[in-house]
Protein backbone atom coordinates (compact mmCIF):
# COMPACT_ATOMS: atom_id res chain seq x y z
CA UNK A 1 116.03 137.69 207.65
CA UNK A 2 116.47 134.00 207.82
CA UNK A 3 113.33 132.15 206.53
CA UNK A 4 111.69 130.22 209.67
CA UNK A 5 112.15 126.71 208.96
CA UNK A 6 109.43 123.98 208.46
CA UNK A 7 108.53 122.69 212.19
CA UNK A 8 105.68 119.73 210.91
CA UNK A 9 106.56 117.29 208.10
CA UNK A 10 103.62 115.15 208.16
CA UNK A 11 104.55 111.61 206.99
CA UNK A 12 101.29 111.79 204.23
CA UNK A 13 102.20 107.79 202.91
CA UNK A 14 102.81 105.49 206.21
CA UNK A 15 99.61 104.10 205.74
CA UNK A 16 100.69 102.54 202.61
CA UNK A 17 103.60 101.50 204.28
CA UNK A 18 102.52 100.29 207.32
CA UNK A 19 98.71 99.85 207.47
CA UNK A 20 97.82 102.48 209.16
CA UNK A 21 98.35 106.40 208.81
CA UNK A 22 100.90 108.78 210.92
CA UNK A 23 99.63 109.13 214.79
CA UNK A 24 100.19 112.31 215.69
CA UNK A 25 101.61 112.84 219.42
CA UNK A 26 100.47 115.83 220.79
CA UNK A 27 102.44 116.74 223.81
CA UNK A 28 104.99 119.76 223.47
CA UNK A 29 103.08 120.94 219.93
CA UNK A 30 102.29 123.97 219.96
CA UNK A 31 98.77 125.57 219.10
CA UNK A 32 100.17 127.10 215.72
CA UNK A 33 101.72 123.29 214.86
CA UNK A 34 98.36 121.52 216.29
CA UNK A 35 96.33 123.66 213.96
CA UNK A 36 98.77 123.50 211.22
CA UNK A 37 98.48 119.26 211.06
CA UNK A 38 94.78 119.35 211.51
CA UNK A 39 94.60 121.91 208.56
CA UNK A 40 96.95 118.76 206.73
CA UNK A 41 94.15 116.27 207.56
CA UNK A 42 90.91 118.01 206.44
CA UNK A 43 90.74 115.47 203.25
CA UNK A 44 92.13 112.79 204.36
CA UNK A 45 90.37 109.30 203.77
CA UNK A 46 92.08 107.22 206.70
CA UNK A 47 91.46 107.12 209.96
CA UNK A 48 93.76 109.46 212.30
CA UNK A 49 95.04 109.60 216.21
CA UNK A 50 96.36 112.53 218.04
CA UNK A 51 97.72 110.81 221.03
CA UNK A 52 98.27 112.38 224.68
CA UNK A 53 95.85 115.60 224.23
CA UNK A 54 94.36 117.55 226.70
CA UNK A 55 90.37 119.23 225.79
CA UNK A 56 92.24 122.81 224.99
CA UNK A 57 94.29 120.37 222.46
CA UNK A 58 91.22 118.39 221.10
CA UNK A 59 88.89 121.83 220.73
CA UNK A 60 91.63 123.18 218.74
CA UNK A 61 91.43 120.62 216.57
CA UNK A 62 87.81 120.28 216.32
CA UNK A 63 87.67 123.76 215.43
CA UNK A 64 89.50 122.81 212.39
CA UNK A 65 88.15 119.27 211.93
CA UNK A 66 84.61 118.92 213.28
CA UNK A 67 84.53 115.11 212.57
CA UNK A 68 87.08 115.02 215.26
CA UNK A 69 85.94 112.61 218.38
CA UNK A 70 87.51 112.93 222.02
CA UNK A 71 88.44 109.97 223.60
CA UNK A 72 88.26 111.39 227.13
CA UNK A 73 89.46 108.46 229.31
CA UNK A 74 92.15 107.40 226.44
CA UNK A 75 93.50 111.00 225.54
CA UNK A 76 93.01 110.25 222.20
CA UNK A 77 91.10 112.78 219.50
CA UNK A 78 89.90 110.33 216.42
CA UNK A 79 89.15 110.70 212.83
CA UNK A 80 87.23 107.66 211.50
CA UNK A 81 87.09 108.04 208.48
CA UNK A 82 86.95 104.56 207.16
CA UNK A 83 84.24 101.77 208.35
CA UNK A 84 85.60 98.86 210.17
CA UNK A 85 86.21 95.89 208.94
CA UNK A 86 85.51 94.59 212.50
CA UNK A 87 88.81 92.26 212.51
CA UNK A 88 88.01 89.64 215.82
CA UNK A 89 90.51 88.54 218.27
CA UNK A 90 92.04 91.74 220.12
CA UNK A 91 91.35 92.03 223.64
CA UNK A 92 92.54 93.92 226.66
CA UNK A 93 93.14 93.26 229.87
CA UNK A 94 93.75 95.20 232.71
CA UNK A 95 94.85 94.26 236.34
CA UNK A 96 93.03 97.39 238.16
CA UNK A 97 90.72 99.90 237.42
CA UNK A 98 93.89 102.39 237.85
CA UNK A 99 94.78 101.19 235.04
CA UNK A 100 92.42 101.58 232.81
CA UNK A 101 93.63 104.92 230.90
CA UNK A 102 96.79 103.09 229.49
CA UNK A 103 94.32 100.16 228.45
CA UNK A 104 91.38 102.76 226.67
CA UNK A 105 94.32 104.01 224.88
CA UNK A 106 95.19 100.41 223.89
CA UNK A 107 91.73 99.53 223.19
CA UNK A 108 91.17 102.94 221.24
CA UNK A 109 93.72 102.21 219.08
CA UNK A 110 92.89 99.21 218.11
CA UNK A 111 89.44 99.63 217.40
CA UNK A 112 90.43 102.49 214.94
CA UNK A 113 93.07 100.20 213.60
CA UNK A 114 89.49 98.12 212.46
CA UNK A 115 89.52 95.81 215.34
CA UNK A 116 86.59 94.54 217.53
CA UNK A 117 88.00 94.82 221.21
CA UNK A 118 87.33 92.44 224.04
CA UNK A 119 87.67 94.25 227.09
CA UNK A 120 88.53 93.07 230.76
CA UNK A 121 89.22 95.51 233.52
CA UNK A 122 89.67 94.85 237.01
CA UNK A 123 90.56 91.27 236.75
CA UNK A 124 94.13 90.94 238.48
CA UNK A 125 96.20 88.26 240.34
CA UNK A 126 95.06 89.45 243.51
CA UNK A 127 91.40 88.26 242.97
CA UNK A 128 92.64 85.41 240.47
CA UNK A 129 88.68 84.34 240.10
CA UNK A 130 88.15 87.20 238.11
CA UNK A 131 90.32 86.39 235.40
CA UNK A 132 89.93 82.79 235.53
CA UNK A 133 86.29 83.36 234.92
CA UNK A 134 87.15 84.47 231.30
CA UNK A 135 89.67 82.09 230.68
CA UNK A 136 87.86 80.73 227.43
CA UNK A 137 87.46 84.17 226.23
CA UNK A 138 90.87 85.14 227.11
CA UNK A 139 91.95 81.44 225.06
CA UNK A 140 89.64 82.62 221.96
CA UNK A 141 91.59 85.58 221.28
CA UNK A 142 94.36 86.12 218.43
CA UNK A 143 96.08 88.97 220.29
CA UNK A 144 96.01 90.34 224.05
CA UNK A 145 97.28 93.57 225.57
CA UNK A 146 97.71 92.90 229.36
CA UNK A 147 98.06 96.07 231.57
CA UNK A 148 99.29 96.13 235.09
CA UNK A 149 100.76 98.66 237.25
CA UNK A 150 102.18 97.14 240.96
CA UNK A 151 104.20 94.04 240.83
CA UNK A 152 103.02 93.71 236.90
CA UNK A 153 102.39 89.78 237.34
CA UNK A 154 98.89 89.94 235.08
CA UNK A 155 101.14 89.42 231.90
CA UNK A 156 102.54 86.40 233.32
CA UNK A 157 99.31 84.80 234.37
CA UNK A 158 97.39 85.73 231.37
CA UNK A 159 100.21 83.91 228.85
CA UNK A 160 100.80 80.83 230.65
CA UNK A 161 96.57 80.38 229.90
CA UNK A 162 96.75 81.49 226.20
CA UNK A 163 98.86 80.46 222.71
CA UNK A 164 98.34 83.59 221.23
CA UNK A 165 100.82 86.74 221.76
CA UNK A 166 100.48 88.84 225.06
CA UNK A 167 101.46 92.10 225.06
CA UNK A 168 102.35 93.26 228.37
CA UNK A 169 101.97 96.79 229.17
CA UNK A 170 104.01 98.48 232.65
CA UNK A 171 101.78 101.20 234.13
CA UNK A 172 102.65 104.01 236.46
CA UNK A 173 100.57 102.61 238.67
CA UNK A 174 101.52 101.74 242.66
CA UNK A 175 103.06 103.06 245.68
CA UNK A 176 106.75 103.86 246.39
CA UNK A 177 108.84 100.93 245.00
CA UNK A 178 106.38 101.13 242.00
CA UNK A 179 109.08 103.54 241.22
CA UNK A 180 106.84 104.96 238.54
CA UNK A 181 106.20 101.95 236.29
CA UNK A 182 109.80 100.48 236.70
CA UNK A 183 109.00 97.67 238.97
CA UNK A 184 106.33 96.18 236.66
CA UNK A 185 108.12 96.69 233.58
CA UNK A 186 110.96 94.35 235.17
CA UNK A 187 108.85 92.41 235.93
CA UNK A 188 107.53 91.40 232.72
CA UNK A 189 110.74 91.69 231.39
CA UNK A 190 111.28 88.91 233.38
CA UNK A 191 108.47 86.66 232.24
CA UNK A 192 108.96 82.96 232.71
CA UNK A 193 105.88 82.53 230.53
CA UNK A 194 106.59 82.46 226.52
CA UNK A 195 105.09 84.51 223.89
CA UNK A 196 104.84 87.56 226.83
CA UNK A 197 106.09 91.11 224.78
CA UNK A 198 106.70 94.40 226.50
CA UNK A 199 106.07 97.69 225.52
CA UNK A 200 107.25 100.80 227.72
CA UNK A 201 105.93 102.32 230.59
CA UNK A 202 102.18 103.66 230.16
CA UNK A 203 102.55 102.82 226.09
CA UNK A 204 98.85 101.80 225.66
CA UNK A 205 99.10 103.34 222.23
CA UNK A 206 102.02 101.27 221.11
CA UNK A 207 100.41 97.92 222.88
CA UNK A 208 97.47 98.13 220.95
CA UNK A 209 98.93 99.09 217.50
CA UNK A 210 101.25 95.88 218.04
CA UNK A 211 97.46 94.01 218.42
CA UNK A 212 95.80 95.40 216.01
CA UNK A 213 98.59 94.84 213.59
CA UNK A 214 98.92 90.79 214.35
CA UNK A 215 95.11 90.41 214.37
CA UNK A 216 94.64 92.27 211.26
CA UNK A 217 97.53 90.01 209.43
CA UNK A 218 95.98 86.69 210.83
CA UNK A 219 92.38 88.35 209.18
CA UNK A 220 94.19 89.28 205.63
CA UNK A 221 96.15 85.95 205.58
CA UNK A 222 92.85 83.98 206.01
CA UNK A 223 91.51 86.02 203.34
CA UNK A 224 93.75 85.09 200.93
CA UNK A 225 93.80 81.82 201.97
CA UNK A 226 90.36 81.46 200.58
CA UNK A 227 90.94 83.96 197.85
């Protein structure tokens, strides 16, 4: 009989690598592979994200990990194990209330990623007052995630008011020619504005790790700079 082979290799040393530990995508898992991982976590000192879960998902893992927190709008499950270091300067942006979802997961992640997260929904070109009303919050922050399904012009707007990085996440968001996400994410692949970055389509996760990563580098270099 041919020995079944090992489905989950859990990467136990990214964190040292790369900041911040393994996220652990839950779509297509299984129940015996979910439980399996969770089972891996139990001691774990970092924080954690299971990305993409649905409650049945999350109360399988809280049934192994009762420390585990659901993230309802974001479809994230959490471990914080860690206290924040409260890093300023990430902020989110999104151009409808459709879209907020993609920017909880962004804003999730980041704030597990030890980030304090500026958030501004509902502000899109379409009402331009809205954003312009936070323009010197928008110009105080170190990184922004913008999110916008439709034509996807927020990015645009948001980095020709701001020097620091936008990250510019295409939603699924629109009618017909939306074509699920594909018009926007032209769109901002077509930026005129500099310093605009795009992620794929519906990638809050990936936005906000990008975020959380420059805003925690600008923290640690300041650090040493007065170290």
């Amino acid at each position: 009989m041919r020995e079944r082979p090992n489905e989950v290799n859990l990467d136990a040393r990214r964190s040292e690598r790369t900041g911040f530990s393994e996220v652990i995508y839950c779509p297509g898992k299984s129940d015996e592979q979910l439980e399996g991982i969770a089972r891996a976590l139990r001691d774990v000192e970092e924080n954690v994200l299971f990305s993409r879960v649905t409650k049945a998902q999350h109360e399988l893992i809280a049934s192994v990990l009762p420390d585990a927190e659901l993230h309802e709008k974001a479809r994230l499950t959490g471990l914080r194990r860690q206290k924040s270091p409260h890093y300023a300067g990430a902020a989110v942006v999104t151009a409808g209330s459709s879209d907020v979802p993609v920017a909880e997961e962004a804003a999730v992640t980041a704030e597990y990623m030890g980030c304090d997260v500026l958030r501004l929904y509902d502000v899109g070109v379409a009402g331009l007052h809205r954003l312009l009303a936070h323009v010197g919050e928008l110009q105080a922050a170190k990184a922004i995630v913008a999110v916008a399904g439709m034509e996807g012009a927020l990015p645009t707007v948001v980095g020709g008011l701001v020097s620091c990085p936008v990250i510019a996440v295409p939603t699924s968001t629109g009618y017909g020619a939306n074509l699920g996400g594909l018009a926007p994410l032209l769109t901002m692949l077509n930026s005129c504005a500099m310093g605009v970055t795009v992620v794929n389509i519906d990638n809050g996760i990936g936005a906000g790790y990008a975020a959380a990563s420059i805003v925690r580098q600008l923290h640690l270099f300041a650090r040493g700079n007065r170290e």
